[in-house]
PDB file of N, CA and C in Angstrom:
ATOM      1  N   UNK A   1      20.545  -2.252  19.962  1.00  0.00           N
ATOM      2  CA  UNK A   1      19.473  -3.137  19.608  1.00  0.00           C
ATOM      3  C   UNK A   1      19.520  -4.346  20.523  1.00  0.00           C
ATOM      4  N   UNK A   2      18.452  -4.606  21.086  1.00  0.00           N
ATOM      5  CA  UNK A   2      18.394  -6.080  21.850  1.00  0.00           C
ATOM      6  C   UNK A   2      17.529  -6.929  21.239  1.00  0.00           C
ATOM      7  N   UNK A   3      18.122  -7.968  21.042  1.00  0.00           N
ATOM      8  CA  UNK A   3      17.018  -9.075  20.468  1.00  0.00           C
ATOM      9  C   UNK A   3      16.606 -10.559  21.361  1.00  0.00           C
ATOM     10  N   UNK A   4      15.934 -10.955  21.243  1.00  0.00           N
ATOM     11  CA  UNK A   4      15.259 -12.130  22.074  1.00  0.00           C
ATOM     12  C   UNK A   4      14.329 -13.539  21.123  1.00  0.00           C
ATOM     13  N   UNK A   5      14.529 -14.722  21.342  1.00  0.00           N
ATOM     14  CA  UNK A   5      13.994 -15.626  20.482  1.00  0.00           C
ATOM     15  C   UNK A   5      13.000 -16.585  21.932  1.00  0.00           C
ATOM     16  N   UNK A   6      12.400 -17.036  21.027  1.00  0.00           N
ATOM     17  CA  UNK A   6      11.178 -17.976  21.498  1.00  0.00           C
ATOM     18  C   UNK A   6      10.703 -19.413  20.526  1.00  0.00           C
ATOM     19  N   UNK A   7      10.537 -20.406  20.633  1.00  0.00           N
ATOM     20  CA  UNK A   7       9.867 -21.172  19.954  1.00  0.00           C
ATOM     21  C   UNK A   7       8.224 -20.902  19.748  1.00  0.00           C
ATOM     22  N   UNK A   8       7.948 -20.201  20.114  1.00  0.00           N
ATOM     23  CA  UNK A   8       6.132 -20.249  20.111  1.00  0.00           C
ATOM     24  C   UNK A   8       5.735 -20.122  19.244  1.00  0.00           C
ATOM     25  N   UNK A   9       4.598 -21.091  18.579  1.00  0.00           N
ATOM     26  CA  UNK A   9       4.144 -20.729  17.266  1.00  0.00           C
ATOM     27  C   UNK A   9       3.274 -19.630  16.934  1.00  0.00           C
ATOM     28  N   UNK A  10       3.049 -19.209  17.785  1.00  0.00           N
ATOM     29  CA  UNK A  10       1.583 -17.452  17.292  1.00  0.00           C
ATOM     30  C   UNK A  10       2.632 -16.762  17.025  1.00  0.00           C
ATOM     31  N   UNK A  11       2.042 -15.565  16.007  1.00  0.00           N
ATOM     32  CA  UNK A  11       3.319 -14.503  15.874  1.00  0.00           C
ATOM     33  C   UNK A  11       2.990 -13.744  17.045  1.00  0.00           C
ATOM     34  N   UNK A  12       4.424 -12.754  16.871  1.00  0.00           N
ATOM     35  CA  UNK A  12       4.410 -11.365  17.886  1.00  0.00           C
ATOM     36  C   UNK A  12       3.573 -10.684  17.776  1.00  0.00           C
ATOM     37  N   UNK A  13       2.807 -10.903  18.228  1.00  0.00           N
ATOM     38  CA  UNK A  13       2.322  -8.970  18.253  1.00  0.00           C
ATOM     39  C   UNK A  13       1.509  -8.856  20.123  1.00  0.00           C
ATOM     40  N   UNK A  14       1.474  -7.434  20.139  1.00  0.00           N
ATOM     41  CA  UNK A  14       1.338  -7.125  21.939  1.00  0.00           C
ATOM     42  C   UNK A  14      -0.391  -7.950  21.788  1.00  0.00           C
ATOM     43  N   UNK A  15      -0.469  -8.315  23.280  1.00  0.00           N
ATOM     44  CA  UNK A  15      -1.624  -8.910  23.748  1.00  0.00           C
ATOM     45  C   UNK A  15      -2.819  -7.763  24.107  1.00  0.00           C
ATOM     46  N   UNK A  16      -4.021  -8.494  24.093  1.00  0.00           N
ATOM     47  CA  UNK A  16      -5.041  -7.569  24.953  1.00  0.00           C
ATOM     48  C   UNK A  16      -4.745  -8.047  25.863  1.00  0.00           C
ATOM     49  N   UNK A  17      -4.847  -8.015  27.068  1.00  0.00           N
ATOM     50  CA  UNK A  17      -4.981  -8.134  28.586  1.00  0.00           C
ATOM     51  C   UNK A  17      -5.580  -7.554  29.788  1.00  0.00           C
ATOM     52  N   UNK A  18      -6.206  -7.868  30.564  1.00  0.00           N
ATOM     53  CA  UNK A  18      -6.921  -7.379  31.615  1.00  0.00           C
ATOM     54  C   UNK A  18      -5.417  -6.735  32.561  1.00  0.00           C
ATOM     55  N   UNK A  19      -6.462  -5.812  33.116  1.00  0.00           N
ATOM     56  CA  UNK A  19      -5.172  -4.734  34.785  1.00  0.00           C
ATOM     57  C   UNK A  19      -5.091  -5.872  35.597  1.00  0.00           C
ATOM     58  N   UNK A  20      -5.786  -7.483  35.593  1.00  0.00           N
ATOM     59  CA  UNK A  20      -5.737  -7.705  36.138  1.00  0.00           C
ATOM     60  C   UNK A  20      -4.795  -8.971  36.172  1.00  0.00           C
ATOM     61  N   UNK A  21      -4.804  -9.380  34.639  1.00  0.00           N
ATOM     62  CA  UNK A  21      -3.845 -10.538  34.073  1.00  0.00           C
ATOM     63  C   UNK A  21      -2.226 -10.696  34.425  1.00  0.00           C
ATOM     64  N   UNK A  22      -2.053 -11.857  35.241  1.00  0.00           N
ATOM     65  CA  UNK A  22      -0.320 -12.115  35.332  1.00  0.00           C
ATOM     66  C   UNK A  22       0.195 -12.346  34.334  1.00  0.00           C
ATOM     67  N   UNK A  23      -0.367 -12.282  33.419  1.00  0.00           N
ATOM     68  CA  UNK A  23       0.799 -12.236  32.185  1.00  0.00           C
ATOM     69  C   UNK A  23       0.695 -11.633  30.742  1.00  0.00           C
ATOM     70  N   UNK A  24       1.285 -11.851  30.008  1.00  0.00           N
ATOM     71  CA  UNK A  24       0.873 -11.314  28.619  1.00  0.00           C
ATOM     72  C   UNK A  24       1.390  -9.959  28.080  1.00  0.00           C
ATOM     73  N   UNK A  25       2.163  -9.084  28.524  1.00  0.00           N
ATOM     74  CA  UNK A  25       1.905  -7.791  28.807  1.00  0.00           C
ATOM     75  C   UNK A  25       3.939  -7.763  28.212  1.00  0.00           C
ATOM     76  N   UNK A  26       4.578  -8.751  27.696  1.00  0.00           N
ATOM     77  CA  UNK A  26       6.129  -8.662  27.134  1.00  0.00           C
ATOM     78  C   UNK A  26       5.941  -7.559  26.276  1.00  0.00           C
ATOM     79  N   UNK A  27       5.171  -8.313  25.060  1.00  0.00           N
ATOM     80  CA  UNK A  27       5.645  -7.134  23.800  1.00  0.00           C
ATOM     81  C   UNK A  27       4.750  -5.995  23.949  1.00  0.00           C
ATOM     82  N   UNK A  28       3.717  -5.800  24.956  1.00  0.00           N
ATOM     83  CA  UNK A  28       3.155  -4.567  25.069  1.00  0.00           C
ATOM     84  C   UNK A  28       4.058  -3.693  25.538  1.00  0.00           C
ATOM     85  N   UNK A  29       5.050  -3.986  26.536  1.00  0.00           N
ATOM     86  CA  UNK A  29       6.378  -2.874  26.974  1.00  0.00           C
ATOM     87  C   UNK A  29       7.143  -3.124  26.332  1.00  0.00           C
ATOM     88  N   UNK A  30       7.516  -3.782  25.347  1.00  0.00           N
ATOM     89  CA  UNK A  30       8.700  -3.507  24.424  1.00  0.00           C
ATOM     90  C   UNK A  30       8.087  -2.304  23.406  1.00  0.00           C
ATOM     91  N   UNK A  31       6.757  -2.673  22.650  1.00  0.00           N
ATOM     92  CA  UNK A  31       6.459  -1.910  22.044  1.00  0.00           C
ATOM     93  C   UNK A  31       5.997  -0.047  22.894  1.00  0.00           C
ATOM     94  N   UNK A  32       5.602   0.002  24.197  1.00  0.00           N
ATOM     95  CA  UNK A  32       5.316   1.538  24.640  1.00  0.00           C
ATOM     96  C   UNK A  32       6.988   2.232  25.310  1.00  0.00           C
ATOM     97  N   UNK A  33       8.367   1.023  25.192  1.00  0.00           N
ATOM     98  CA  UNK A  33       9.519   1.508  25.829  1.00  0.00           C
ATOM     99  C   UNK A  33      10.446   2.007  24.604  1.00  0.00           C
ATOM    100  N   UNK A  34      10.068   0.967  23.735  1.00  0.00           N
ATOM    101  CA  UNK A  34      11.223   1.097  22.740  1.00  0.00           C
ATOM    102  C   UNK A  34      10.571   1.976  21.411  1.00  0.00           C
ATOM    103  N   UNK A  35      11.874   2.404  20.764  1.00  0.00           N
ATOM    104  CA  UNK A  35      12.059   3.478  19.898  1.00  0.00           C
ATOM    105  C   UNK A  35      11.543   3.186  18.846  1.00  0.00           C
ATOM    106  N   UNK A  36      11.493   1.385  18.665  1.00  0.00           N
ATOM    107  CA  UNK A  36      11.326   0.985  17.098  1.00  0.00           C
ATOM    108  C   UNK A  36      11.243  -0.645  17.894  1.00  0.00           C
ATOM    109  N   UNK A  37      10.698  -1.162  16.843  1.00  0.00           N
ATOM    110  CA  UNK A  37      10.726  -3.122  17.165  1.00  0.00           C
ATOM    111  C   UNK A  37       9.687  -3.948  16.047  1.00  0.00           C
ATOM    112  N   UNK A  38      10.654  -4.966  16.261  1.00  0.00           N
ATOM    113  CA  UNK A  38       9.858  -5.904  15.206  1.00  0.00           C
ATOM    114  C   UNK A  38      10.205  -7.404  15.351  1.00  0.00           C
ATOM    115  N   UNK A  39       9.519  -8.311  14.152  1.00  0.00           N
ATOM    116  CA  UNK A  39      10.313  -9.663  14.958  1.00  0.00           C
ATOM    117  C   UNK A  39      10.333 -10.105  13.376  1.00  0.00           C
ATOM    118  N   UNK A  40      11.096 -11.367  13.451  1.00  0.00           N
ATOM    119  CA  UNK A  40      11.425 -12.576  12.127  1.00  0.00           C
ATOM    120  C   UNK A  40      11.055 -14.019  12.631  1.00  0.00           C
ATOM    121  N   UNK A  41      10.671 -14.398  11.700  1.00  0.00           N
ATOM    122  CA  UNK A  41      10.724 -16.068  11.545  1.00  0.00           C
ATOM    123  C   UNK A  41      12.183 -16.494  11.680  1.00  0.00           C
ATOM    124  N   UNK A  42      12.040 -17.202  12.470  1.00  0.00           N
ATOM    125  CA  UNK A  42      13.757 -17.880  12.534  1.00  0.00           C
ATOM    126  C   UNK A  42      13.475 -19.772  12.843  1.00  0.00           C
ATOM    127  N   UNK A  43      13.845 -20.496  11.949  1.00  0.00           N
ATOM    128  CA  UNK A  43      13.521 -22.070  11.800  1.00  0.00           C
ATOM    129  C   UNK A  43      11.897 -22.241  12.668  1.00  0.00           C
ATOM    130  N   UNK A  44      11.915 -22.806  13.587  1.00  0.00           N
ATOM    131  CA  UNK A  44      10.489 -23.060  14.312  1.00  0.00           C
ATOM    132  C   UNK A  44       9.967 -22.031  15.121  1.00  0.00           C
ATOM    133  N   UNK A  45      10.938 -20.949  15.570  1.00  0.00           N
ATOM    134  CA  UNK A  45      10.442 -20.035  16.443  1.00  0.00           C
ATOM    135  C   UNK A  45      10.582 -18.627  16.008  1.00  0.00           C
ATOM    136  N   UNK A  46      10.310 -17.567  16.994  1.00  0.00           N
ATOM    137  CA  UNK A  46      10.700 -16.162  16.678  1.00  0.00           C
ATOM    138  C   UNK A  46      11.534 -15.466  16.844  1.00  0.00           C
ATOM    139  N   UNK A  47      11.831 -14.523  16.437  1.00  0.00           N
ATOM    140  CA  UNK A  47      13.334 -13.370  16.842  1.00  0.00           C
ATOM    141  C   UNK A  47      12.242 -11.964  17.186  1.00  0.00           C
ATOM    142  N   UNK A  48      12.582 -11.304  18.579  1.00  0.00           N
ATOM    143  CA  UNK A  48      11.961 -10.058  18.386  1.00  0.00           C
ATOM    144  C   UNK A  48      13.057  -9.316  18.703  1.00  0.00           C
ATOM    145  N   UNK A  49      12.881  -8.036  17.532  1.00  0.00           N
ATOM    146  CA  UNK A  49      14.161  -7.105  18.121  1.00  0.00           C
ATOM    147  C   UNK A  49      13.360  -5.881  18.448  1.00  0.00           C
ATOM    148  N   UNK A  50      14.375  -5.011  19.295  1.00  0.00           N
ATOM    149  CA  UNK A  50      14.157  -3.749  19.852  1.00  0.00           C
ATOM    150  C   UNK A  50      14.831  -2.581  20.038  1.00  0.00           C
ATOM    151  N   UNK A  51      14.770  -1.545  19.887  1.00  0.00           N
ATOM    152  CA  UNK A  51      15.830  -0.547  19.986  1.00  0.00           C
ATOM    153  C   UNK A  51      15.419   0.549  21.478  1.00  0.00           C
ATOM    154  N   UNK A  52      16.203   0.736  22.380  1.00  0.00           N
ATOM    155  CA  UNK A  52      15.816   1.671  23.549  1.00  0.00           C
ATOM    156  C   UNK A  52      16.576   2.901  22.882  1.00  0.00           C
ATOM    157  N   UNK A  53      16.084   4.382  23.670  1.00  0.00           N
ATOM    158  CA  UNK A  53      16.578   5.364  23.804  1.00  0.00           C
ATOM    159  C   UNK A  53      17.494   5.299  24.843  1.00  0.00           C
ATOM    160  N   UNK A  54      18.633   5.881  25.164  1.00  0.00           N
ATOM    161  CA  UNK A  54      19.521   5.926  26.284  1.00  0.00           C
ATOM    162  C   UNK A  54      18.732   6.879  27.254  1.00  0.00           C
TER     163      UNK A  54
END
């Protein structure tokens, strides 16, 4: 399991984004790489976790 935190106040969830957008596109490859994922409230910011296949 790998996990990762952020202060940002929007929750997780994957972005729309253009083919053409520099950014936005984190939890869209966590969510099409990984096996399973989700995130928590943690004091002001977020926790997202993830699980890979080997």
């Amino acid at each position: 399991m790998v996990t990762f935190g952020n202060s940002a106040p929007i929750p997780q969830v994957p972005a729309q984004v253009g083919p053409f957008s520099e950014g936005g596109r984190g939890l869209w490859l966590v969510r099409e790489l990984s096996t399973a994922w989700g995130w928590w409230q943690e004091g002001q910011g977020r926790t997202v976790w993830f699980d890979l296949e080997p």
